[in-house]
Protein backbone atom coordinates (compact mmCIF):
# COMPACT_ATOMS: atom_id res chain seq x y z
CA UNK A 1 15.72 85.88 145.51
CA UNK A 2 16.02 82.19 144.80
CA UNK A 3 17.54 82.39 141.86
CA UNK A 4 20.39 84.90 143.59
CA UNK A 5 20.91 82.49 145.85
CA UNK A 6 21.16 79.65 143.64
CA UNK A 7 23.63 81.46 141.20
CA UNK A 8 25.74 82.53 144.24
CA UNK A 9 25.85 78.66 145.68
CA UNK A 10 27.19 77.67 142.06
CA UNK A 11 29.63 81.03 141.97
CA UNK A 12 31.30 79.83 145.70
CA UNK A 13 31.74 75.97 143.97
CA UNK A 14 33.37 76.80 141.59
CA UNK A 15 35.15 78.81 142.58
CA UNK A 16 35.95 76.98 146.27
CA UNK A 17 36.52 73.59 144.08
CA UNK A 18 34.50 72.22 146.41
CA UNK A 19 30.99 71.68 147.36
CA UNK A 20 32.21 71.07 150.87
CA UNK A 21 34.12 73.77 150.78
CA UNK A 22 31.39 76.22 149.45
CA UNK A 23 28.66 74.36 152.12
CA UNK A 24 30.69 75.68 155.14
CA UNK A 25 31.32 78.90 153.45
CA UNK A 26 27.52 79.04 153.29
CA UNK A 27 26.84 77.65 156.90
CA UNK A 28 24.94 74.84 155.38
CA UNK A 29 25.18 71.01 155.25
CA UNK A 30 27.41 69.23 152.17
CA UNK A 31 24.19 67.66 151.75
CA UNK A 32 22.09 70.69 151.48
CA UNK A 33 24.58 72.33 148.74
CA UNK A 34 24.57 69.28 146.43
CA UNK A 35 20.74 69.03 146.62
CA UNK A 36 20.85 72.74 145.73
CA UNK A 37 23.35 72.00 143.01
CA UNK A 38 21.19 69.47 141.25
CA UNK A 39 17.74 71.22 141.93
CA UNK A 40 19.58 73.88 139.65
CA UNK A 41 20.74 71.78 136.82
CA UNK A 42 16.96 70.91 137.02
CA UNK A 43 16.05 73.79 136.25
CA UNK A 44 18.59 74.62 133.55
CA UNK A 45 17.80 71.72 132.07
CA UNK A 46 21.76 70.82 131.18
CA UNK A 47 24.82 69.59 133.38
CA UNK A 48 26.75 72.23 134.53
CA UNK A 49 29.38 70.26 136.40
CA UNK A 50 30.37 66.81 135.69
CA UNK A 51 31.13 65.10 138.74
CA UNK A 52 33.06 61.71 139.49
CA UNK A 53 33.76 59.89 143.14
CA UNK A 54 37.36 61.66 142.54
CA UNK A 55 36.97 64.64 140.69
CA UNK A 56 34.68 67.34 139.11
CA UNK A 57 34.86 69.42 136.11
CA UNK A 58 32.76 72.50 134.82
CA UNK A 59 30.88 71.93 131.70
CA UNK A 60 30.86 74.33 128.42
CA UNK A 61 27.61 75.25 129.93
CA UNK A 62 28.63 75.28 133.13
CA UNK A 63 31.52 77.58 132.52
CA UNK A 64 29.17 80.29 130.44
CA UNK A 65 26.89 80.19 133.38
CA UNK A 66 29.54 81.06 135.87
CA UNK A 67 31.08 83.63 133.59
CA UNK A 68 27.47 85.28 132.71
CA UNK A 69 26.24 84.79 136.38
CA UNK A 70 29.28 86.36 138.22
CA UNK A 71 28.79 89.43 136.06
CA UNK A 72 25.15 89.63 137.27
CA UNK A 73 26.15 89.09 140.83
CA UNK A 74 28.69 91.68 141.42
CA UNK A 75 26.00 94.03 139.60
CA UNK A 76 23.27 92.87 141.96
CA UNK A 77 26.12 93.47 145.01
CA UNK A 78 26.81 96.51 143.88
CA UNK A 79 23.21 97.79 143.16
CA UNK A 80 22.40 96.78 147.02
CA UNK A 81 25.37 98.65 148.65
CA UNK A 82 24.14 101.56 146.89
CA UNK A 83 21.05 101.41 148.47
CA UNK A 84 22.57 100.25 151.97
CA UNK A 85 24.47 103.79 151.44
CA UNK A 86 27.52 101.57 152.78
CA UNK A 87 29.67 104.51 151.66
CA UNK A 88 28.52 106.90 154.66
CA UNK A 89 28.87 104.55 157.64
CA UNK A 90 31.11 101.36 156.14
CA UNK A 91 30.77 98.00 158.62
CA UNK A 92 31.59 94.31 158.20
CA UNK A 93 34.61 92.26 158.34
CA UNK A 94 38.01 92.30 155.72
CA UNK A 95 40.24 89.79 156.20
CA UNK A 96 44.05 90.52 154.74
CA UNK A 97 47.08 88.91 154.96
CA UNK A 98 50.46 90.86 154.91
CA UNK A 99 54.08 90.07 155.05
CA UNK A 100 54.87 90.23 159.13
CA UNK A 101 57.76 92.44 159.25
CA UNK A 102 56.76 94.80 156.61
CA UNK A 103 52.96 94.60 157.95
CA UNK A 104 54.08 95.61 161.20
CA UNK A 105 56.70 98.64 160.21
CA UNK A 106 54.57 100.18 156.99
CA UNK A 107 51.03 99.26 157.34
CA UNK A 108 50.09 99.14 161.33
CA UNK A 109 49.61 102.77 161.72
CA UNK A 110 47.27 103.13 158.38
CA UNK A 111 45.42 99.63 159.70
CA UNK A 112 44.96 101.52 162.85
CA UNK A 113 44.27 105.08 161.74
CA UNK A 114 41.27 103.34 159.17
CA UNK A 115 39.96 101.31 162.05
CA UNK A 116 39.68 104.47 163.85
CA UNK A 117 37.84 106.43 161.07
CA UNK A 118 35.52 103.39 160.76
CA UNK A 119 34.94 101.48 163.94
CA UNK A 120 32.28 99.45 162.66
CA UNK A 121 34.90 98.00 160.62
CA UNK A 122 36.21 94.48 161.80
CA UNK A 123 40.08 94.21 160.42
CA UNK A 124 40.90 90.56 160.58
CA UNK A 125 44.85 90.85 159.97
CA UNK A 126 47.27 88.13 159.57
CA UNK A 127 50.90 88.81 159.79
CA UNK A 128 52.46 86.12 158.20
CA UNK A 129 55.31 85.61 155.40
CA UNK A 130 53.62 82.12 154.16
CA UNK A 131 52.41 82.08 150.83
CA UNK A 132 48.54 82.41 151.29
CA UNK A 133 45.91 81.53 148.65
CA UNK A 134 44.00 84.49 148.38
CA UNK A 135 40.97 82.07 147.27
CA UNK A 136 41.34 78.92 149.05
CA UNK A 137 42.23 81.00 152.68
CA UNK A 138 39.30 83.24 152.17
CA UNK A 139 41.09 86.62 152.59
CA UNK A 140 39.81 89.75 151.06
CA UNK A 141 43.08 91.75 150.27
CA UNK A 142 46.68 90.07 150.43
CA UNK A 143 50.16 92.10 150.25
CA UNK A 144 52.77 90.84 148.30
CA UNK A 145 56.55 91.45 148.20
CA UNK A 146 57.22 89.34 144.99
CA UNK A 147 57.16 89.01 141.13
CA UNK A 148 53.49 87.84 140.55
CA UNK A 149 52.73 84.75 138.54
CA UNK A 150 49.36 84.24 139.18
CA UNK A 151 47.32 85.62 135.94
CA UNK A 152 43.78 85.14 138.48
CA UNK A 153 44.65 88.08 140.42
CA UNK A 154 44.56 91.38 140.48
CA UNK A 155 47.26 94.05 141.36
CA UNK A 156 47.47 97.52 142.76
CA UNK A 157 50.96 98.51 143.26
CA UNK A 158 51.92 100.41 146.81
CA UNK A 159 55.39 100.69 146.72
CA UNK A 160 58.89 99.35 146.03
CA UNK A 161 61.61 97.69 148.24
CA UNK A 162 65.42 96.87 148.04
CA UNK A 163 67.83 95.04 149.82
CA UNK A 164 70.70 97.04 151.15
CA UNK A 165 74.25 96.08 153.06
CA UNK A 166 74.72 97.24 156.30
CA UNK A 167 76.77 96.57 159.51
CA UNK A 168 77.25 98.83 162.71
CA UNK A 169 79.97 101.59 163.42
CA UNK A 170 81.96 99.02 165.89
CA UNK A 171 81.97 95.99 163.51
CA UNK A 172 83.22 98.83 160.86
CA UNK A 173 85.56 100.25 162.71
CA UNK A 174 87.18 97.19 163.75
CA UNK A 175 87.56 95.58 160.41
CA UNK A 176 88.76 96.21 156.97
CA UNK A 177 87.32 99.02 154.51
CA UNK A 178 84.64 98.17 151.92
CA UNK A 179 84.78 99.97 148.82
CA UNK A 180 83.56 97.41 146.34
CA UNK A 181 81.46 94.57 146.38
CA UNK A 182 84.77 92.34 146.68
CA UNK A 183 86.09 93.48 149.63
CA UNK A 184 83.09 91.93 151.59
CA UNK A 185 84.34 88.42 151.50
CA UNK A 186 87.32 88.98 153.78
CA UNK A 187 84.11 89.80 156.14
CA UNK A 188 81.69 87.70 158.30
CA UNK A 189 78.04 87.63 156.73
CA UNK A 190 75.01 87.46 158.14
CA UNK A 191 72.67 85.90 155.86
CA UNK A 192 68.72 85.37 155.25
CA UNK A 193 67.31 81.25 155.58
CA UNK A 194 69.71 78.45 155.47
CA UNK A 195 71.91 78.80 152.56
CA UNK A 196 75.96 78.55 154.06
CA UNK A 197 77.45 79.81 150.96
CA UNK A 198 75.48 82.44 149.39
CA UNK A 199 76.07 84.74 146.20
CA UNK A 200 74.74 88.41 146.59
CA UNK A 201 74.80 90.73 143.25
CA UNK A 202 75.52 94.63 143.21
CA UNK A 203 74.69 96.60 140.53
CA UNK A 204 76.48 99.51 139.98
CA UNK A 205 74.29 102.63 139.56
CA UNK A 206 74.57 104.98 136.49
CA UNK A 207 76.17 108.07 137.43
CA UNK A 208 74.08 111.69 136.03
CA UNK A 209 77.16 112.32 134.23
CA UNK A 210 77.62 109.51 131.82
CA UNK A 211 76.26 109.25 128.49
CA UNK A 212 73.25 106.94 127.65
CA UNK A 213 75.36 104.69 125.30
CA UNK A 214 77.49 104.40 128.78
CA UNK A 215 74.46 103.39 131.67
CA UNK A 216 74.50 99.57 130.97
CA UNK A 217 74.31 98.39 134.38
CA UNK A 218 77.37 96.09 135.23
CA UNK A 219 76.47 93.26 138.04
CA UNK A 220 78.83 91.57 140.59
CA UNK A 221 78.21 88.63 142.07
CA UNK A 222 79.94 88.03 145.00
CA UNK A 223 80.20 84.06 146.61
CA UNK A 224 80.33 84.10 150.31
CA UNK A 225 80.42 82.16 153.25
CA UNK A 226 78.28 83.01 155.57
CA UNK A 227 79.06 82.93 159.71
CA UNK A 228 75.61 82.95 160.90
CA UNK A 229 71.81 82.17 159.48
CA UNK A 230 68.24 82.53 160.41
CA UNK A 231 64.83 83.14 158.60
CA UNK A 232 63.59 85.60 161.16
CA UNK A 233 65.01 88.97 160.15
CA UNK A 234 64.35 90.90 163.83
CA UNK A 235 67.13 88.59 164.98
CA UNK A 236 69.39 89.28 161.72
CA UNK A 237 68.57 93.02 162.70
CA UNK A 238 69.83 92.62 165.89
CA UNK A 239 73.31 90.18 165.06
CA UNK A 240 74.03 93.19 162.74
CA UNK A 241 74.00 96.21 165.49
CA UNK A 242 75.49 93.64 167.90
CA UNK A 243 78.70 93.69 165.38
CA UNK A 244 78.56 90.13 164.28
CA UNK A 245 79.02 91.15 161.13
CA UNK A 246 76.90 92.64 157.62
CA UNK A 247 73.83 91.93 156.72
CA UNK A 248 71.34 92.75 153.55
CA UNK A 249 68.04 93.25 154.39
CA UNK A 250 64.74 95.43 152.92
CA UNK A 251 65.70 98.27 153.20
CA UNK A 252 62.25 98.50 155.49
CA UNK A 253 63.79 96.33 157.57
CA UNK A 254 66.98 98.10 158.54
CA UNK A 255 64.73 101.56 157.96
CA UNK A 256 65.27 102.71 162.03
CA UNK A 257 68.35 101.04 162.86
CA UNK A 258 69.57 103.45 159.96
CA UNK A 259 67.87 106.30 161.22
CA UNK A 260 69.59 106.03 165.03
CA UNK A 261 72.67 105.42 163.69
CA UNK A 262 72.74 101.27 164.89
CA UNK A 263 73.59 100.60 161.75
CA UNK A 264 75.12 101.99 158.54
CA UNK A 265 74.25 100.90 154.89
CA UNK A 266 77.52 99.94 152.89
CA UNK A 267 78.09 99.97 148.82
CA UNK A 268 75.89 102.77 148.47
CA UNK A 269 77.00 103.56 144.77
CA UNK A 270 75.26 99.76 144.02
CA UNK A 271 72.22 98.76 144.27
CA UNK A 272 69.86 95.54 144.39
CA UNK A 273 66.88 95.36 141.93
CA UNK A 274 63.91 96.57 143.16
CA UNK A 275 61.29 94.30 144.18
CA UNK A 276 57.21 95.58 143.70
CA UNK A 277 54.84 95.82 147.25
CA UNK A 278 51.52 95.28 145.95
CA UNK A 279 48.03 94.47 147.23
CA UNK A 280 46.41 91.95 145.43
CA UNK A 281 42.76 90.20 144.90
CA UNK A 282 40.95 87.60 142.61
CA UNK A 283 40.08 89.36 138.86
CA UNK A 284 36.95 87.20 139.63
CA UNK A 285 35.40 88.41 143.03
CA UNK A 286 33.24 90.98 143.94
CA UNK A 287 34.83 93.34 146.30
CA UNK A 288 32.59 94.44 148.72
CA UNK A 289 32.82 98.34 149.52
CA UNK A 290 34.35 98.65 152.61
CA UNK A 291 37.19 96.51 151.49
CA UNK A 292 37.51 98.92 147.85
CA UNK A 293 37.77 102.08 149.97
CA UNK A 294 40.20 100.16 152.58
CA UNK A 295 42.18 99.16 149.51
CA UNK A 296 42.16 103.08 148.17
CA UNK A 297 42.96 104.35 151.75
CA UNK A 298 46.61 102.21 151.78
CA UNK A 299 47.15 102.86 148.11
CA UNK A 300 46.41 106.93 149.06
CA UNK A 301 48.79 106.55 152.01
CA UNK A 302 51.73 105.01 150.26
CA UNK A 303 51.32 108.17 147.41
CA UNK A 304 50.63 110.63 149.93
CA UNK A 305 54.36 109.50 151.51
CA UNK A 306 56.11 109.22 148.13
CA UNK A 307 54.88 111.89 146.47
CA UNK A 308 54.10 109.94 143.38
CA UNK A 309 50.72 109.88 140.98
CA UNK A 310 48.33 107.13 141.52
CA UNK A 311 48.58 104.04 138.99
CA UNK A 312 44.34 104.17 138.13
CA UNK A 313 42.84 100.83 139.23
CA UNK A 314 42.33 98.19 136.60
CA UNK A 315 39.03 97.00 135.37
CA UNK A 316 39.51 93.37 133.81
CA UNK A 317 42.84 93.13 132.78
CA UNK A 318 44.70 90.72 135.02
CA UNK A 319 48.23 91.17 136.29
């Protein structure tokens, strides 16, 4: 078991970037883990990682023994949940991070209904639109609404989102027709952060009837000036059915005020391009089972409710 444990100190250095950081991920003491660090280059008989006052650096040795060992660890992880039988009664802690507003509208009822098939399940949530590093932060699972740049991770689509135009039936009613993408700027806008002139694009969707030579999506851009900001979209929710003006939002967002009739979407002939929902995790870590069959559960939701077939889960190519 030594040796495990030895190979899973170096695994958490690396990939911590810290020996600090890896001792109080172990409980131990800085101390302890460097001690542990050079009993095992000992033992190897080579440097693994060269190490400065300032800064530290993996060796060609050191990098074959952390690409070799985390191989044998996740098949040692896996070989031991199989004999746990962790698949009949799954416990333990997952830690995820997910957009707040989108966390809170799609995801709390599957969060809650898994918790309730699996109480010895400890969902550690954190609703939260910062950009978290999955690593670094220690999380599990993280959702992200974005393009994703980061070739270490790992992706399993759940859905898509857009941004759509809407504004109540009294601001509507009150003001001038919108047809087109132009005839917004006679109107007050509502917009997202702290940008006072903003640009928003519409692209015009192809119509069943036209000929393929014919669907080349033409994009306005429209410059406005907006009447009212804020970063927290609740409140840009609530300016919108209050009638101070339109507003584009995910369409998540805006999803009940929609449904009640608080608000109505405008410009439906255009739309924004779609942006991917996906649950992410390092290509490099071994994910316990609880947190694979959480993963599967909100991947199975999100198909269940669109009706769609399942992308099949990757196995080492990175997104």
């Amino acid at each position: 078991m030594g040796q495990i444990e030895d190979l899973r100190h170096f695994v958490q250095i690396v990939e911590l970037g810290s020996i600090g950081k890896a001792a109080d991920q172990a409980g131990i003491a800085k101390s302890a883990m460097s001690r542990k660090l050079r009993m095992l280059e000992e033992r190897m008989q080579t440097v693994l990682i060269t190490r400065t006052t300032r800064q530290w650096s993996l060796t060609e040795a050191g990098r074959e023994y952390y690409d070799r060992g985390l191989s044998i660890l996740n098949g040692f992880d896996e070989f031991e949940a199989g004999i746990r039988h962790e698949n009949l009664a799954l416990a333990g802690e997952i830690r995820i991070s997910v957009p707040l507003y989108f966390g809170k509208i799609r995801l709390t009822q599957y969060f809650l209904e898994f918790c309730n098939s699996h109480p010895d399940v400890h969902l550690n949530v954190d609703f939260s639109d910062r950009l978290v590093d999955v690593i670094d932060d220690h999380f599990d699972l993280v959702i992200r609404i974005s393009d994703l740049q980061d070739s270490s991770l790992i992706a399993r689509k759940l859905c898509e989102t857009r941004h759509i135009c809407c504004a109540s039936p009294e601001y509507l009613k009150n003001n001038t027709p919108i047809k087109e993408p132009q005839d917004i700027r006679s109107h007050r806008i509502i917009q997202y952060g702290a940008t006072r002139r903003p640009k928003w694009s519409f692209t015009r969707k192809a119509s069943s009837t036209e000929s393929p030579s014919s669907k080349r999506a033409a994009t306005t851009t429209i410059p406005l000036v907006a009447s009212m900001n804020s970063h927290d979209g609740e409140f840009l929710i609530n300016a919108a059915e209050d009638g101070q003006g339109i507003v584009m939002v995910p369409d998540f967002l805006a999803s009940a005020s929609l449904e009640s009739g608080r608000l109505l979407q405008l410009l439906k002939p255009y739309e924004q391009a779609p942006r991917g929902v996906n649950i992410v995790y390092p290509s490099k870590r071994y994910l316990p089972h609880r947190t694979r069959v959480f993963m599967e559960f909100l991947i199975e939701k999100f198909i269940s409710q669109a009706g769609t077939t399942p992308t099949p889960a990757p196995t080492s190519t990175p997104t």
